[in-house]
C-alpha atoms as a PDB file:
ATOM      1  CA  UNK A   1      72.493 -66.876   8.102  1.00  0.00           C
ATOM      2  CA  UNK A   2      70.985 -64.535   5.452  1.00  0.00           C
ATOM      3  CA  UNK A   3      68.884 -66.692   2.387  1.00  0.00           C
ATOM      4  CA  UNK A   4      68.468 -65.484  -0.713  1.00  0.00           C
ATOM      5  CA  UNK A   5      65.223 -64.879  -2.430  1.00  0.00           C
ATOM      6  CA  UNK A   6      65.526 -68.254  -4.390  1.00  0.00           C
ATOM      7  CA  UNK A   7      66.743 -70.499  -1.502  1.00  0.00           C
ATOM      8  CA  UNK A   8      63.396 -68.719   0.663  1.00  0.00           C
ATOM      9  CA  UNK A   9      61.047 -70.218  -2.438  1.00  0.00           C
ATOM     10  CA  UNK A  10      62.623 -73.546  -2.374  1.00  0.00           C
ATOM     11  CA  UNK A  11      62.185 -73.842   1.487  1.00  0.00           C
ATOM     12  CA  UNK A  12      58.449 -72.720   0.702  1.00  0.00           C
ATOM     13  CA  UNK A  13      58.332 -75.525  -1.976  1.00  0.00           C
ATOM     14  CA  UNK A  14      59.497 -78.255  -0.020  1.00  0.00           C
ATOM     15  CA  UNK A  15      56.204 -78.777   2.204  1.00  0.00           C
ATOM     16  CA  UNK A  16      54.423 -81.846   1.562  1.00  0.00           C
ATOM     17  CA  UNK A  17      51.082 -81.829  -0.256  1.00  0.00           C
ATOM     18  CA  UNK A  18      49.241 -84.089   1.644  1.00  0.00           C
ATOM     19  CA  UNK A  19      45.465 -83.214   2.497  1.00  0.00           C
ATOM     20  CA  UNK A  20      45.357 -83.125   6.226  1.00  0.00           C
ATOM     21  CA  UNK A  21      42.152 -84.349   6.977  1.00  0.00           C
ATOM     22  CA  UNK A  22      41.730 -87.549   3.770  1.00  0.00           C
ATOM     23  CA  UNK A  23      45.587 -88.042   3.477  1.00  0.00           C
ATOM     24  CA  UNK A  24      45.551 -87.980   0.116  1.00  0.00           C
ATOM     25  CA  UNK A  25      48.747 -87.009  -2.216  1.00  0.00           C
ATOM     26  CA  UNK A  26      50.106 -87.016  -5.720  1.00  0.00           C
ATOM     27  CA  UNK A  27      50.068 -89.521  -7.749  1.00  0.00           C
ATOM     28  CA  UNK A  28      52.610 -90.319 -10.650  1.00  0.00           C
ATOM     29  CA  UNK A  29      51.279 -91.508 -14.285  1.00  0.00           C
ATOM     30  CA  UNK A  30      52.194 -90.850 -17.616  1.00  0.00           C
ATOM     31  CA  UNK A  31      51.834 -87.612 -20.171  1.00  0.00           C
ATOM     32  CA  UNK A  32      50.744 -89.788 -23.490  1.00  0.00           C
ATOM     33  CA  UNK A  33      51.572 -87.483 -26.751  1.00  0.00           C
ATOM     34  CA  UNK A  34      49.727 -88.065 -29.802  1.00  0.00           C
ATOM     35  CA  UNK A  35      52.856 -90.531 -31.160  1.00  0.00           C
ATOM     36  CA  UNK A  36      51.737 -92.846 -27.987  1.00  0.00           C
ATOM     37  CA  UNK A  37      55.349 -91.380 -26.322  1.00  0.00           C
ATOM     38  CA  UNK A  38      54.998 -91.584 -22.518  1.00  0.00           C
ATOM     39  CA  UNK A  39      57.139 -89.435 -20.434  1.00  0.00           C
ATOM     40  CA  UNK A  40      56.927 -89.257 -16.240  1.00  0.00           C
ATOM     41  CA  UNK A  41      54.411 -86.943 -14.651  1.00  0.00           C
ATOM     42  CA  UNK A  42      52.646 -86.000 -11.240  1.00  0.00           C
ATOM     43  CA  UNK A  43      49.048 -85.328 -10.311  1.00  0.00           C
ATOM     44  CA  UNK A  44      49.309 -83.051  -7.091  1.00  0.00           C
ATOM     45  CA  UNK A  45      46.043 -83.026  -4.905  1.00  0.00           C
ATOM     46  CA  UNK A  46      43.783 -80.045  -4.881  1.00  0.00           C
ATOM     47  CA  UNK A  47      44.608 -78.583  -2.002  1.00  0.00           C
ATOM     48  CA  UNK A  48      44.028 -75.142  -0.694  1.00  0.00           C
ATOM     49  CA  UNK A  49      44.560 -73.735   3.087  1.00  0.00           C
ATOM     50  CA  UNK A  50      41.636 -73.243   4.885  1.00  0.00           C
ATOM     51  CA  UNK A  51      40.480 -71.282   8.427  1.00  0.00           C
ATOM     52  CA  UNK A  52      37.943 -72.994  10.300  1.00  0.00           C
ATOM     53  CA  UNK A  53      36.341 -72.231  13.052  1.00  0.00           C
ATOM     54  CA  UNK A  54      36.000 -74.590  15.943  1.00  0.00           C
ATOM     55  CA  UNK A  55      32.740 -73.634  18.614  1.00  0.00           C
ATOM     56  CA  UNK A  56      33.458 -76.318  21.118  1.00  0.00           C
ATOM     57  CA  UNK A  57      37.078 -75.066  21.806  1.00  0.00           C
ATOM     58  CA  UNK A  58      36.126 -71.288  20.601  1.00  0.00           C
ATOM     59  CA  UNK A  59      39.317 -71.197  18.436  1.00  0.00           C
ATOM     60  CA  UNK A  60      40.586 -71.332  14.972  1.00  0.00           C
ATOM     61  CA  UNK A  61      42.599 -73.552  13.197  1.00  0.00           C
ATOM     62  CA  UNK A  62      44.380 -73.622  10.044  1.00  0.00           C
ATOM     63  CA  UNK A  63      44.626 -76.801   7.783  1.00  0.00           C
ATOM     64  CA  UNK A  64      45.591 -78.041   4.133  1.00  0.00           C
ATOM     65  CA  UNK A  65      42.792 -79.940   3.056  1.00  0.00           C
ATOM     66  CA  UNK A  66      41.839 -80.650  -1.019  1.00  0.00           C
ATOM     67  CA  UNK A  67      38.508 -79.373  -2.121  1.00  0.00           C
ATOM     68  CA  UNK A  68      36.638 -82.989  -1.793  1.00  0.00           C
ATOM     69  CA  UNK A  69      37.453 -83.017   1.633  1.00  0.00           C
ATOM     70  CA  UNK A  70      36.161 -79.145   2.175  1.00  0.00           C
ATOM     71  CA  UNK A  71      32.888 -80.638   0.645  1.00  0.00           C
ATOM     72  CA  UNK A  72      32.631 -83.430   3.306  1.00  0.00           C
ATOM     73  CA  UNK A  73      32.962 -81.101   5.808  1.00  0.00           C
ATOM     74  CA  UNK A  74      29.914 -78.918   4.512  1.00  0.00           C
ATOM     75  CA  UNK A  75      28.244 -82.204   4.493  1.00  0.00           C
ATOM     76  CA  UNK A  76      28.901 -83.340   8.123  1.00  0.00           C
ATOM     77  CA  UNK A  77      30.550 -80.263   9.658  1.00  0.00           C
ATOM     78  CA  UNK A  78      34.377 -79.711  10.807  1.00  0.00           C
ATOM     79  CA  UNK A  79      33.770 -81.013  14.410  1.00  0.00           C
ATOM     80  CA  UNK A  80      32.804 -84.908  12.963  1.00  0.00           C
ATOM     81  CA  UNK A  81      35.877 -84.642  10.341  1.00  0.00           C
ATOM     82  CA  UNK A  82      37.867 -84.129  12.729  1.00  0.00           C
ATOM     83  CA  UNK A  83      37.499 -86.550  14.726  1.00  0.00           C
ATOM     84  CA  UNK A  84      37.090 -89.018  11.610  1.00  0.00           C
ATOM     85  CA  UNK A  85      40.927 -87.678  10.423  1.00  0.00           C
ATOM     86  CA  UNK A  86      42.027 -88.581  14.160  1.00  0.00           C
ATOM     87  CA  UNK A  87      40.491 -91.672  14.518  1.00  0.00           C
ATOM     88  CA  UNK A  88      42.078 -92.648  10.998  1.00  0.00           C
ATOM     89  CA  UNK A  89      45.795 -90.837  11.881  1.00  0.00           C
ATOM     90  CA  UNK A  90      45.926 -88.446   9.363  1.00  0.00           C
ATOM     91  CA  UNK A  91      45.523 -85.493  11.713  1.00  0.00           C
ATOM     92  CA  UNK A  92      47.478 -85.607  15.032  1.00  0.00           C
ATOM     93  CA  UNK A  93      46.593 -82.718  17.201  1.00  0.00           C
END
């Protein structure tokens, strides 16, 4: 089955944005105009797609994590995060 260019973009579009390591998400809240009008909105997380490299196994991995959680794992390196993100079920591999 052949997939047009738009239908391709949609199936990129449809991945969750969920941090893999903190589990955090979007959030809905309001857009408040000047007239006090409030109309639906979302906050996405900041998430970008990282390589890290893992010494114990000698491997790389790829994960979605937002930029607070990068900053955690400059703090107490990728090995200890991931093991906190198991132990707390957001990462399961």
């Amino acid at each position: 089955m052949h997939l047009d260019f738009k239908q391709q973009n949609l199936k990129l579009y449809r991945m969750s944005r969920v941090c893999e390591l903190t589990g955090k998400k979007a959030m809905v809240g309001n857009n408040v105009s000047h007239a006090l009008n409030r109309t639906k909105r979302k906050f996405n997380a900041n998430l970008v797609k990282k390589r890290f490299y893992l010494p114990e196994e000698d491997s790389w991995i790829t994960l979605k994590v937002s930029t607070s959680a990068l900053k955690t794992i400059n703090k107490i390196g990728i090995s200890a995060a991931i093991k906190e993100a198991k132990s707390k079920g957001f990462l399961t591999k």
